[in-house]
PDB file of N, CA and C in Angstrom:
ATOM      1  N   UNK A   1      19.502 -65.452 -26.528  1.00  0.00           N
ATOM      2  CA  UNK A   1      18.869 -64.221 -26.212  1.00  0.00           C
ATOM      3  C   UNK A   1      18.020 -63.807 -27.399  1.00  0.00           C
ATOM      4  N   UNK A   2      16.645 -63.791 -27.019  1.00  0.00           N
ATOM      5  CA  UNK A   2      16.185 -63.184 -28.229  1.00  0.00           C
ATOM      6  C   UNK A   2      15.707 -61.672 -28.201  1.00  0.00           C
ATOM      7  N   UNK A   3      15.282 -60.863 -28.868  1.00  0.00           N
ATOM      8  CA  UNK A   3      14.820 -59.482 -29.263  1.00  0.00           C
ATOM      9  C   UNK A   3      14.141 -59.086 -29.888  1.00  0.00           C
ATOM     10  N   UNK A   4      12.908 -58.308 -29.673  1.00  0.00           N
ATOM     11  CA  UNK A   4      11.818 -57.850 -30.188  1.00  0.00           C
ATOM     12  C   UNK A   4      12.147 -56.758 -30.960  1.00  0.00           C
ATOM     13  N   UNK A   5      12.730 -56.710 -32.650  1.00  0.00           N
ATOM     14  CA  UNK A   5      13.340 -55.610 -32.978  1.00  0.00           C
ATOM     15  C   UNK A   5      11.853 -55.392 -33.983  1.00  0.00           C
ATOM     16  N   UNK A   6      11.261 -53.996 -34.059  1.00  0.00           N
ATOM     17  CA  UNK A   6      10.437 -53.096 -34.651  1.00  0.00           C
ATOM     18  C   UNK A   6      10.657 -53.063 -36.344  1.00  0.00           C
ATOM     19  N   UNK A   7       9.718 -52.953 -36.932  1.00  0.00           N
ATOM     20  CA  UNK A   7       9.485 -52.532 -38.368  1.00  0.00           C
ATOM     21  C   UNK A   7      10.345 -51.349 -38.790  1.00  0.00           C
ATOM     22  N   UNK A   8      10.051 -50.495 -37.912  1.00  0.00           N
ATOM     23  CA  UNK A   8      10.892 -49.133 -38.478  1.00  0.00           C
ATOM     24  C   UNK A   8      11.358 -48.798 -37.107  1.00  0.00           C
ATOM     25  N   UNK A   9      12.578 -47.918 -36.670  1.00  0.00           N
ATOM     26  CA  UNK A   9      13.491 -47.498 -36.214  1.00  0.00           C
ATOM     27  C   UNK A   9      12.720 -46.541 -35.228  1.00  0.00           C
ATOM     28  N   UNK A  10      11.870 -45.654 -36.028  1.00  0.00           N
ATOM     29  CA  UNK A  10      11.105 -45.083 -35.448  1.00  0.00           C
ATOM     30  C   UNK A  10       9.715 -44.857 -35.074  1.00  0.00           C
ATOM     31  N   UNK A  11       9.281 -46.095 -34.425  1.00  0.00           N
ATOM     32  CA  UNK A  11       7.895 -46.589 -34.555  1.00  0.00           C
ATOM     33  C   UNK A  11       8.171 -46.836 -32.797  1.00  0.00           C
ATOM     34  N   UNK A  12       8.964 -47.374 -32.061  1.00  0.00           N
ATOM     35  CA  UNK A  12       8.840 -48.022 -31.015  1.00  0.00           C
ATOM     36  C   UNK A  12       8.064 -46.965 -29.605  1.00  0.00           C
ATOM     37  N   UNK A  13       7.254 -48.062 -29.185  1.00  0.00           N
ATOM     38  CA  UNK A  13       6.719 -47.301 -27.991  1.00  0.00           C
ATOM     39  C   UNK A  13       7.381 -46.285 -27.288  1.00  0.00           C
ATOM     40  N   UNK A  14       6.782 -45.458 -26.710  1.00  0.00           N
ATOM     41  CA  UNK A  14       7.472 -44.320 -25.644  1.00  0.00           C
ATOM     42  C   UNK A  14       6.782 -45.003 -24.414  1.00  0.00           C
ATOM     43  N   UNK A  15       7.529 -44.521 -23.248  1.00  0.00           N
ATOM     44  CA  UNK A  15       7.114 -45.829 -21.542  1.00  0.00           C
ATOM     45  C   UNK A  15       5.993 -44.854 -21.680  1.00  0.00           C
ATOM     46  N   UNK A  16       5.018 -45.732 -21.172  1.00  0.00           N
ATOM     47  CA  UNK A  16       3.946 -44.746 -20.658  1.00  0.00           C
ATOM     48  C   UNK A  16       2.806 -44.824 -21.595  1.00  0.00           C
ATOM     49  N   UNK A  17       3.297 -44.945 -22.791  1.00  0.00           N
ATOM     50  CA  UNK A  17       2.426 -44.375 -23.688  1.00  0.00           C
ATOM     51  C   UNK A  17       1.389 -45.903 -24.404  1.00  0.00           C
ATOM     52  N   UNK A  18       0.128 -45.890 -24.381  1.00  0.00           N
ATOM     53  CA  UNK A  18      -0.475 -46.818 -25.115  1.00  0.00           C
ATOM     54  C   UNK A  18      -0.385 -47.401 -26.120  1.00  0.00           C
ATOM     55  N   UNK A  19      -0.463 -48.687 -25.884  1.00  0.00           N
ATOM     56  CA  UNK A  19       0.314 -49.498 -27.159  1.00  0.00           C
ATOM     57  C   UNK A  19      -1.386 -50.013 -28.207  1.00  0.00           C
ATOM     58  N   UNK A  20      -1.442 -49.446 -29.446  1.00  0.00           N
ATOM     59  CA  UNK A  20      -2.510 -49.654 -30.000  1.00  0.00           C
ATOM     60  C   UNK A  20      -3.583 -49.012 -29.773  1.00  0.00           C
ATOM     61  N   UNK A  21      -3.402 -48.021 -29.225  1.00  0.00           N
ATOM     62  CA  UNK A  21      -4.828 -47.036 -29.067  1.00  0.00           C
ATOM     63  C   UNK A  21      -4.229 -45.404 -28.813  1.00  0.00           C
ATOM     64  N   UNK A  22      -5.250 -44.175 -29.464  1.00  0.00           N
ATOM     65  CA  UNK A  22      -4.448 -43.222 -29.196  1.00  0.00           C
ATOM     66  C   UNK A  22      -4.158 -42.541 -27.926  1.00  0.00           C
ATOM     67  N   UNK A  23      -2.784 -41.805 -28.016  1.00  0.00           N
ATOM     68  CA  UNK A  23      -1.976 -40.893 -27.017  1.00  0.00           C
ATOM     69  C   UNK A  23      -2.618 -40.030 -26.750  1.00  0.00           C
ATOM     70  N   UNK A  24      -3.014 -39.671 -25.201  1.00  0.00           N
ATOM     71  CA  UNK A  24      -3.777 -38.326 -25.091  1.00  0.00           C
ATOM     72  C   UNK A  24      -2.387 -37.523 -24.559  1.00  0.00           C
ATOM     73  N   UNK A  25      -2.825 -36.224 -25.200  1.00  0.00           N
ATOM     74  CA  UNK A  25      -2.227 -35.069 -25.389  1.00  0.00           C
ATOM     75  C   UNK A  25      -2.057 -34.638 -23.493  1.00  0.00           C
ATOM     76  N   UNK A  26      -0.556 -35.164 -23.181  1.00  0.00           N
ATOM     77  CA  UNK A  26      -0.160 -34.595 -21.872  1.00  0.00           C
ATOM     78  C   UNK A  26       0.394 -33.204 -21.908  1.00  0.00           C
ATOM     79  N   UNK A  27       1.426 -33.077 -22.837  1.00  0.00           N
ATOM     80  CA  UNK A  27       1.923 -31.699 -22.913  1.00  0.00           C
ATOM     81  C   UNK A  27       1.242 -30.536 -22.501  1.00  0.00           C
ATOM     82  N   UNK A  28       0.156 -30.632 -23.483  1.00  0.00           N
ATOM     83  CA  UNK A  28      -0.188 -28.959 -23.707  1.00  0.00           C
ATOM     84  C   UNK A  28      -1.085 -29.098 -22.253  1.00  0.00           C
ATOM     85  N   UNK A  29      -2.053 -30.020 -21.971  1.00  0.00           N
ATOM     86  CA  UNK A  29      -2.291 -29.824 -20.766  1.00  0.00           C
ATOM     87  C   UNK A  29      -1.590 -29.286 -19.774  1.00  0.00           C
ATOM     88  N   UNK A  30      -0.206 -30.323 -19.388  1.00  0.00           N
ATOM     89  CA  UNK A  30       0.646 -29.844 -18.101  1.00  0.00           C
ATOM     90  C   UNK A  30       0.746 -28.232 -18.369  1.00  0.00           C
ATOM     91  N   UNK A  31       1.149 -27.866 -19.345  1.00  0.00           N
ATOM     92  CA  UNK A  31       1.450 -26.535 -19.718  1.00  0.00           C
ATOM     93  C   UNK A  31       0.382 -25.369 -19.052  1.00  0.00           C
ATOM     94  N   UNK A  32      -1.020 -26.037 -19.691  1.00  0.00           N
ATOM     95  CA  UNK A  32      -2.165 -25.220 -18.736  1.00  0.00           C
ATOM     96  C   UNK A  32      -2.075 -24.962 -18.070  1.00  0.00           C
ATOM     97  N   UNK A  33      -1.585 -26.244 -17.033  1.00  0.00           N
ATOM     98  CA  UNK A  33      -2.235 -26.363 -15.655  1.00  0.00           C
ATOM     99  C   UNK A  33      -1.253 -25.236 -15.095  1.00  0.00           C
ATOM    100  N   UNK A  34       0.114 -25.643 -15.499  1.00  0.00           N
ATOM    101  CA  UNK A  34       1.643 -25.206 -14.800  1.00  0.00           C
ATOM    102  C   UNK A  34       0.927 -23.049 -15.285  1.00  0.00           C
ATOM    103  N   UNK A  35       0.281 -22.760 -16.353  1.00  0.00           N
ATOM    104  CA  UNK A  35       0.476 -21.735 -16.566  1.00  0.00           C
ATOM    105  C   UNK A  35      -0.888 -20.775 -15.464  1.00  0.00           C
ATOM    106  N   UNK A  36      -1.669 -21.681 -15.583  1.00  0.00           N
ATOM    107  CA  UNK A  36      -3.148 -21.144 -14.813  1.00  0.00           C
ATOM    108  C   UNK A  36      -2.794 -21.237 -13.664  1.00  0.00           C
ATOM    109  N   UNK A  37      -1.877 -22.204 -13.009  1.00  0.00           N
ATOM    110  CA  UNK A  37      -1.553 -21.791 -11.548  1.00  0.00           C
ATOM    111  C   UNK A  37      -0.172 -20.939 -11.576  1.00  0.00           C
ATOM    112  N   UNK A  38       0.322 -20.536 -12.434  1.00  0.00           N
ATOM    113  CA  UNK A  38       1.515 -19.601 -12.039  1.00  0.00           C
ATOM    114  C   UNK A  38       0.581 -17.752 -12.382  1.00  0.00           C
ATOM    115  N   UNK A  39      -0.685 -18.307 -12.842  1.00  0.00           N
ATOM    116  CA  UNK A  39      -1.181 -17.174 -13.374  1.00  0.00           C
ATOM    117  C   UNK A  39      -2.158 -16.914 -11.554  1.00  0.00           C
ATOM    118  N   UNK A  40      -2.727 -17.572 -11.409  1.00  0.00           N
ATOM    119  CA  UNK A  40      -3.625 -17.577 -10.141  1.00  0.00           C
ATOM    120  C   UNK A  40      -2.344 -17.234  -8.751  1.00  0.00           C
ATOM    121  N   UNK A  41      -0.906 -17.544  -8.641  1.00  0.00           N
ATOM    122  CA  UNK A  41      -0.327 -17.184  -7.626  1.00  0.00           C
ATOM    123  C   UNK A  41       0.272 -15.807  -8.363  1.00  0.00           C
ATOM    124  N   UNK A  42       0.407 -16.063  -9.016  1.00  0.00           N
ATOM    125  CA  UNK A  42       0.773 -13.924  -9.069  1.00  0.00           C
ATOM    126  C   UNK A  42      -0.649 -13.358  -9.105  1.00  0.00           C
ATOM    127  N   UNK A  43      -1.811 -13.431  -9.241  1.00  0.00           N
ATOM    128  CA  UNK A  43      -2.811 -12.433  -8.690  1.00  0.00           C
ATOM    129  C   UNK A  43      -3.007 -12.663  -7.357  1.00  0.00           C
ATOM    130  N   UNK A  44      -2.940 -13.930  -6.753  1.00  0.00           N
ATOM    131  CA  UNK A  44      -3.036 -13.976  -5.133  1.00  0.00           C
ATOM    132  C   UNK A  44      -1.557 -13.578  -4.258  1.00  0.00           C
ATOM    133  N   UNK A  45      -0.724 -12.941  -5.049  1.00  0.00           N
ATOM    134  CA  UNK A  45       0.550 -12.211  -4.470  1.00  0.00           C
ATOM    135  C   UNK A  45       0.742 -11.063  -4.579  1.00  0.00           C
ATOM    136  N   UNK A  46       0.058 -10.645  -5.761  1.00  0.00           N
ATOM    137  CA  UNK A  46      -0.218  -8.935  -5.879  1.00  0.00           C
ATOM    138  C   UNK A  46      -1.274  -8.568  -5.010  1.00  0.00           C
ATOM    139  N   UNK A  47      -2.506  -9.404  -5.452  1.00  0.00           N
ATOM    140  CA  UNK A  47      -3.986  -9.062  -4.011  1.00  0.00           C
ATOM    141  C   UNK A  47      -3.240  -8.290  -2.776  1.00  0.00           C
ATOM    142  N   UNK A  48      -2.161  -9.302  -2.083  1.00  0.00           N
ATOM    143  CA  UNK A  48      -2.207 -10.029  -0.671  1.00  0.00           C
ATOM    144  C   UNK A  48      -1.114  -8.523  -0.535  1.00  0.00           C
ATOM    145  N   UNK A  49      -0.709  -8.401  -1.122  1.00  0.00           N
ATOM    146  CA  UNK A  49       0.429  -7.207  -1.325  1.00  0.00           C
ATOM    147  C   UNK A  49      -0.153  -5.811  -1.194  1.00  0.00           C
ATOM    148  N   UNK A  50      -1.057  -5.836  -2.122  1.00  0.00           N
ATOM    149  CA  UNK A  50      -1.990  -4.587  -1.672  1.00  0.00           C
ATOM    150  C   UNK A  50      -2.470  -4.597  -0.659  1.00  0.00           C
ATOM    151  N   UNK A  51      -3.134  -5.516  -0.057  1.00  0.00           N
ATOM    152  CA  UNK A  51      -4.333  -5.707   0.882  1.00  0.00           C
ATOM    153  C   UNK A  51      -3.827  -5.444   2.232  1.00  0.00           C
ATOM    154  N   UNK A  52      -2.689  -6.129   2.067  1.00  0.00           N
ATOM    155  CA  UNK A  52      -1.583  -5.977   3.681  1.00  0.00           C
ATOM    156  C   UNK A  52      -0.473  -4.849   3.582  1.00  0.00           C
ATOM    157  N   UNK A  53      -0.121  -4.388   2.774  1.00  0.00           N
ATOM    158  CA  UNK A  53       0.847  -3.358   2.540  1.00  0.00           C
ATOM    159  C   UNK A  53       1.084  -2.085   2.759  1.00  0.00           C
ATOM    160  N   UNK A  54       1.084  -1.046   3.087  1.00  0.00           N
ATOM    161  CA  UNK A  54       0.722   0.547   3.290  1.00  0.00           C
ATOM    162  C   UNK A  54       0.975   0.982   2.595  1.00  0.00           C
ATOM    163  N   UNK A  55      -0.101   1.781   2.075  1.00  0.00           N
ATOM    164  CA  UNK A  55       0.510   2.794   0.984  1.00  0.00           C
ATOM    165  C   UNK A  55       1.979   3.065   0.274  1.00  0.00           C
ATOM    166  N   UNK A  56       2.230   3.450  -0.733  1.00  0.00           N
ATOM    167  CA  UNK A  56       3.185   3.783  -0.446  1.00  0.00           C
ATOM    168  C   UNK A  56       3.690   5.011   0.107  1.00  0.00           C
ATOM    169  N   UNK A  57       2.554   5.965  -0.245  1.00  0.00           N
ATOM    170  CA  UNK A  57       2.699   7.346  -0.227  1.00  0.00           C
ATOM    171  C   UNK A  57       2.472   7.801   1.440  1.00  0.00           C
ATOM    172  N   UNK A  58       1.766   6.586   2.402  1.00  0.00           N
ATOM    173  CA  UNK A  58       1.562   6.939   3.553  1.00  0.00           C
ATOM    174  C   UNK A  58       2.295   7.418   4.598  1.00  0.00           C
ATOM    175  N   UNK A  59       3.613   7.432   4.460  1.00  0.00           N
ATOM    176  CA  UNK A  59       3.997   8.078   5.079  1.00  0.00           C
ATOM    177  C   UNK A  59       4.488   9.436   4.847  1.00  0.00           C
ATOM    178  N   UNK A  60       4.382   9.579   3.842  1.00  0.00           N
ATOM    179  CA  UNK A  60       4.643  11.102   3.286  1.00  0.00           C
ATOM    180  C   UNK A  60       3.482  11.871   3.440  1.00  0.00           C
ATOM    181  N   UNK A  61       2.068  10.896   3.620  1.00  0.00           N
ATOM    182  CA  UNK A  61       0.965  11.695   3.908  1.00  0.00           C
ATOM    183  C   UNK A  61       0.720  11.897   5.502  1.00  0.00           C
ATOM    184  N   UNK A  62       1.185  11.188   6.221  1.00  0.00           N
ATOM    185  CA  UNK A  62       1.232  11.362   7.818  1.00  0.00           C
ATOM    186  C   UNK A  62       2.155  12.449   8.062  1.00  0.00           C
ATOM    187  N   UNK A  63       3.266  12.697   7.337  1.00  0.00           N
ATOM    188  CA  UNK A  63       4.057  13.841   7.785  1.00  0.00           C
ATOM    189  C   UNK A  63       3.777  15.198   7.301  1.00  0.00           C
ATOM    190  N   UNK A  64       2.999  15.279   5.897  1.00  0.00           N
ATOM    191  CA  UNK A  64       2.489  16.656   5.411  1.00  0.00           C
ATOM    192  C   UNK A  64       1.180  16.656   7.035  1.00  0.00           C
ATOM    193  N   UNK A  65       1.005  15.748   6.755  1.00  0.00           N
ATOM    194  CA  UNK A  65      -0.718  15.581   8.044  1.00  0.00           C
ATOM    195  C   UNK A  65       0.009  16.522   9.182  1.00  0.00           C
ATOM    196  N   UNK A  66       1.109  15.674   9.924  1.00  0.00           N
ATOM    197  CA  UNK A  66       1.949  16.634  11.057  1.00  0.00           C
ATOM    198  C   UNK A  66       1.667  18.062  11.121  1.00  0.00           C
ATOM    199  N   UNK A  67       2.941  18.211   9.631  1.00  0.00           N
ATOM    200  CA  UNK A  67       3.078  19.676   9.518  1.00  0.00           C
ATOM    201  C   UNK A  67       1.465  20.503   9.411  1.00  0.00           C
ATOM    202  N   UNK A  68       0.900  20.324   8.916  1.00  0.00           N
ATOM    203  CA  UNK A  68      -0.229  21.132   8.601  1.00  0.00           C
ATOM    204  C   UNK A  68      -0.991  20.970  10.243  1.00  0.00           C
ATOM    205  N   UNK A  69      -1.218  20.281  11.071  1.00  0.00           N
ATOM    206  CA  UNK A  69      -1.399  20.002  12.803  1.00  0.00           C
ATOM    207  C   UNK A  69      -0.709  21.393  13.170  1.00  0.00           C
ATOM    208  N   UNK A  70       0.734  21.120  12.899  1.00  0.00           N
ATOM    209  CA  UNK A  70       1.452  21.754  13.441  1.00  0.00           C
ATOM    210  C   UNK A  70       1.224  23.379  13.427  1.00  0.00           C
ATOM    211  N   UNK A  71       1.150  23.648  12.012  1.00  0.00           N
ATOM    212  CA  UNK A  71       1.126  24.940  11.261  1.00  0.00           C
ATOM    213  C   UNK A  71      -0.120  25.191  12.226  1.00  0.00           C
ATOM    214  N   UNK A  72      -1.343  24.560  11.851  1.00  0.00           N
ATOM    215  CA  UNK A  72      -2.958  24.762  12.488  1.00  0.00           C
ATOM    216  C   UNK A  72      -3.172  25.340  13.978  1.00  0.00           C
ATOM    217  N   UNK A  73      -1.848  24.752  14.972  1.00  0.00           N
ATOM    218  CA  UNK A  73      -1.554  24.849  15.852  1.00  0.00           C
ATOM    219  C   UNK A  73      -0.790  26.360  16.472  1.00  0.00           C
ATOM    220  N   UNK A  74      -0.072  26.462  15.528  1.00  0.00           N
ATOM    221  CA  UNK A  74       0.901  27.432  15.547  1.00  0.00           C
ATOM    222  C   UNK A  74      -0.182  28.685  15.784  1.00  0.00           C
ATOM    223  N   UNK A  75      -0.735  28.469  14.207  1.00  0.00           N
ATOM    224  CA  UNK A  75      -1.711  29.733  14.170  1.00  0.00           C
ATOM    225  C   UNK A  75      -3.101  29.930  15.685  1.00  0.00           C
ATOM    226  N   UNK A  76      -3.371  28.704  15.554  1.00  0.00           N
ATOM    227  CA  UNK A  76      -4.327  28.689  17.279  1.00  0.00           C
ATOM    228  C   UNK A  76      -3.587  29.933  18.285  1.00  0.00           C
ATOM    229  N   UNK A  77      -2.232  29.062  18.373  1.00  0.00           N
ATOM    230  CA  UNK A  77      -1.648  30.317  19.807  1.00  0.00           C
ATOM    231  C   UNK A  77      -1.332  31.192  19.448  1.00  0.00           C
ATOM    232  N   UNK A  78      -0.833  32.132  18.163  1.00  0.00           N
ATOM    233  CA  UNK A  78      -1.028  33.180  17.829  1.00  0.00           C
ATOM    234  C   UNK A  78      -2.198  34.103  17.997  1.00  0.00           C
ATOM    235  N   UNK A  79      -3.415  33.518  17.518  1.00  0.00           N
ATOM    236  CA  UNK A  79      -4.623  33.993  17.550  1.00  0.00           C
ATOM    237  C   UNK A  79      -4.976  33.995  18.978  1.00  0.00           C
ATOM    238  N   UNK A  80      -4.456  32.861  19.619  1.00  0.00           N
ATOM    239  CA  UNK A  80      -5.218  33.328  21.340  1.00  0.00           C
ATOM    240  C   UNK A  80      -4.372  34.192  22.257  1.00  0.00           C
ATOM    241  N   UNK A  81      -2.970  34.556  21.448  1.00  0.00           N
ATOM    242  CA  UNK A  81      -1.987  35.585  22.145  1.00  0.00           C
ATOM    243  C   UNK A  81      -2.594  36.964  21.534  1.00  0.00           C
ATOM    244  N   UNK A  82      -2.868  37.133  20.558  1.00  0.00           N
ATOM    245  CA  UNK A  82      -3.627  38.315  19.916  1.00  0.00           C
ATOM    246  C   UNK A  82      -4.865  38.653  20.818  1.00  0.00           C
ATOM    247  N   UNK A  83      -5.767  37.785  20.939  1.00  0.00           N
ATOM    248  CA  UNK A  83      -6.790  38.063  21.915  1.00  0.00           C
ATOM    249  C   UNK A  83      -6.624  38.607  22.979  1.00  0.00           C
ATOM    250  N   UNK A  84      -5.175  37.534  23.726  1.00  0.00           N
ATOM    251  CA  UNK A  84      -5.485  38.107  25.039  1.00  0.00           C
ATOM    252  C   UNK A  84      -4.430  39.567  25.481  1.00  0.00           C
ATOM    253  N   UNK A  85      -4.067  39.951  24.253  1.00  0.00           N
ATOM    254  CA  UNK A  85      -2.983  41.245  23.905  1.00  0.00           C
ATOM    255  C   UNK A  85      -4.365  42.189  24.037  1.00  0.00           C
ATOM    256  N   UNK A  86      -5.365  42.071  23.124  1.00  0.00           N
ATOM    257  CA  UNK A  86      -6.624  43.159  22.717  1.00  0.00           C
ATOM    258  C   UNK A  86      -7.256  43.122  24.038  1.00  0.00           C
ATOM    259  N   UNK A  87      -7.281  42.039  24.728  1.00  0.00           N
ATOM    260  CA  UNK A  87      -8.061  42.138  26.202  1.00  0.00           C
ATOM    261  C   UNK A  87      -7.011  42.760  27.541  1.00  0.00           C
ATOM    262  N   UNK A  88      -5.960  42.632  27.217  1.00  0.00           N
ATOM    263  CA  UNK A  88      -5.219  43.272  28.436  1.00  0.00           C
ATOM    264  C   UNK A  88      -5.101  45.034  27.746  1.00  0.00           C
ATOM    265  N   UNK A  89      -5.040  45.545  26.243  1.00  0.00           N
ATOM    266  CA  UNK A  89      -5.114  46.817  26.547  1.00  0.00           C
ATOM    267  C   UNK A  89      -6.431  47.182  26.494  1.00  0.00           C
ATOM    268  N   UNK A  90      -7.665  46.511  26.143  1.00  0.00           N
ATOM    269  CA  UNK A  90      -8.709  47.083  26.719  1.00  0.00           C
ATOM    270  C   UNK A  90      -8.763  47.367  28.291  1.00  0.00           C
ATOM    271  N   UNK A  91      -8.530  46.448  28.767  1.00  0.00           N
ATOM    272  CA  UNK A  91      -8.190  46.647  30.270  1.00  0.00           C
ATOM    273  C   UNK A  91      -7.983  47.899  30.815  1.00  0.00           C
ATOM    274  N   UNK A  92      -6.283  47.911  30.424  1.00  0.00           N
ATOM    275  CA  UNK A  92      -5.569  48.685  30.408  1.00  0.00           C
ATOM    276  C   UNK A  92      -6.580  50.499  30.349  1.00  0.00           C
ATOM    277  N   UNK A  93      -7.253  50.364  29.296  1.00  0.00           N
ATOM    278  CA  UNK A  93      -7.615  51.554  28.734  1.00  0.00           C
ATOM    279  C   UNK A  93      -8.993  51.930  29.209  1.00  0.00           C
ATOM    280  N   UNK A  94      -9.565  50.938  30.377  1.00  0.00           N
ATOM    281  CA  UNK A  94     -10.553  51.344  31.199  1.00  0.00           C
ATOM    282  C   UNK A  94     -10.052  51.644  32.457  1.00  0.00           C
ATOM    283  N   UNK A  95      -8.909  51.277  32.879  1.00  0.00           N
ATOM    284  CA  UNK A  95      -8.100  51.047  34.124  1.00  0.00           C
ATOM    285  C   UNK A  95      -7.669  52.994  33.804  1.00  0.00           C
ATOM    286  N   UNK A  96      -7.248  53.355  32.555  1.00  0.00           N
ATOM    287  CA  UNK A  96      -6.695  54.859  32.517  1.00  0.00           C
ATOM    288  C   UNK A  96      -7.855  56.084  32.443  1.00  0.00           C
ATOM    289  N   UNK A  97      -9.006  55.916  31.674  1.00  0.00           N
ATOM    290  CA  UNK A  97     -10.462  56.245  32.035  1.00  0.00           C
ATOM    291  C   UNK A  97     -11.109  56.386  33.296  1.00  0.00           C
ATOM    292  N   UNK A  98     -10.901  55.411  33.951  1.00  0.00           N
ATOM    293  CA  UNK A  98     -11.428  55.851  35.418  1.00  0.00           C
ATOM    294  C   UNK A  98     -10.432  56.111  36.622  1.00  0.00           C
ATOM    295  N   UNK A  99      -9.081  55.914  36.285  1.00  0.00           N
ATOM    296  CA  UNK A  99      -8.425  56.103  37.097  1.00  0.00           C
ATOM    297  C   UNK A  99      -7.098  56.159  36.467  1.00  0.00           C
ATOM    298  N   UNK A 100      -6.761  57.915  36.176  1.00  0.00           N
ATOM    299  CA  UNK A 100      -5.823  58.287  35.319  1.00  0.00           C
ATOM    300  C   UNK A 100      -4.591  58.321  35.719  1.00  0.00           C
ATOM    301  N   UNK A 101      -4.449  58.135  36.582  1.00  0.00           N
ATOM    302  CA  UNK A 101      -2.315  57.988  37.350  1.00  0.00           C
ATOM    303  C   UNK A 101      -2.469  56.820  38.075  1.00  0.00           C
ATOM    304  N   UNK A 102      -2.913  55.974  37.600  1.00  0.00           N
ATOM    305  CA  UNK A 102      -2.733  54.489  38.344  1.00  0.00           C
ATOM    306  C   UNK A 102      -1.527  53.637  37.838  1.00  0.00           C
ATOM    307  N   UNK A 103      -1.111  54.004  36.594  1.00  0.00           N
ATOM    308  CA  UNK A 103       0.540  53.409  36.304  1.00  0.00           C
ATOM    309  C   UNK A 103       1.763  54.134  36.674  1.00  0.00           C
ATOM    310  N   UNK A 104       1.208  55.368  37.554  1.00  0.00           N
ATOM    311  CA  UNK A 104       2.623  55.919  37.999  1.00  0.00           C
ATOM    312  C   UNK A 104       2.342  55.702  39.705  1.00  0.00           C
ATOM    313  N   UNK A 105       1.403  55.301  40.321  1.00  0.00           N
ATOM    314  CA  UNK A 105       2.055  54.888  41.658  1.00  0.00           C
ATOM    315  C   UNK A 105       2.620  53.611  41.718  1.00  0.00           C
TER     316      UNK A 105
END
């Protein structure tokens, strides 16, 4: 059996790696690559998050929205019960003008 034993201990090839010509630099590359795409999927996960997501505040703004409908509303039939209060005693107070004992028959 014979064996190809090396000059120094720590000289021997790594697999992969070129024997007699220089090592290009894999590391720091992979590192790039691994970091520019972990950098490119968290902005295309935050984007996609905003873009599709609802507010957060939206539903707290649909329900002030309600109430204030509501309130807006409220005040409407007030105001058109007031009206038609001022139009029945005008009525009223032409109905006693021209015809003064018409609420006692």
């Amino acid at each position: 059996m014979s064996q190809v034993l090396h000059e120094k201990v720590g000289t021997s090839p790594r697999p992969g790696a070129e024997v007699g010509g220089a090592r290009r630099p894999r590391r720091p590359l992979t590192a790039a690559v691994v970091g520019l795409g972990l950098l490119l999927g968290t902005a295309a996960g935050w984007t996609a998050s905003m873009v599709f997501s609802p507010a957060p505040d939206a539903r707290s703004n649909a329900a002030q929205t309600a109430r204030w409908q509501g309130s807006a509303e409220w005040f409407a039939e007030q105001a058109e019960a007031r009206r038609w209060e001022t139009e029945r005693r005008r009525w009223e107070a032409q109905a006693d003008h021209f015809d003064p004992g018409w609420r006692d028959r």
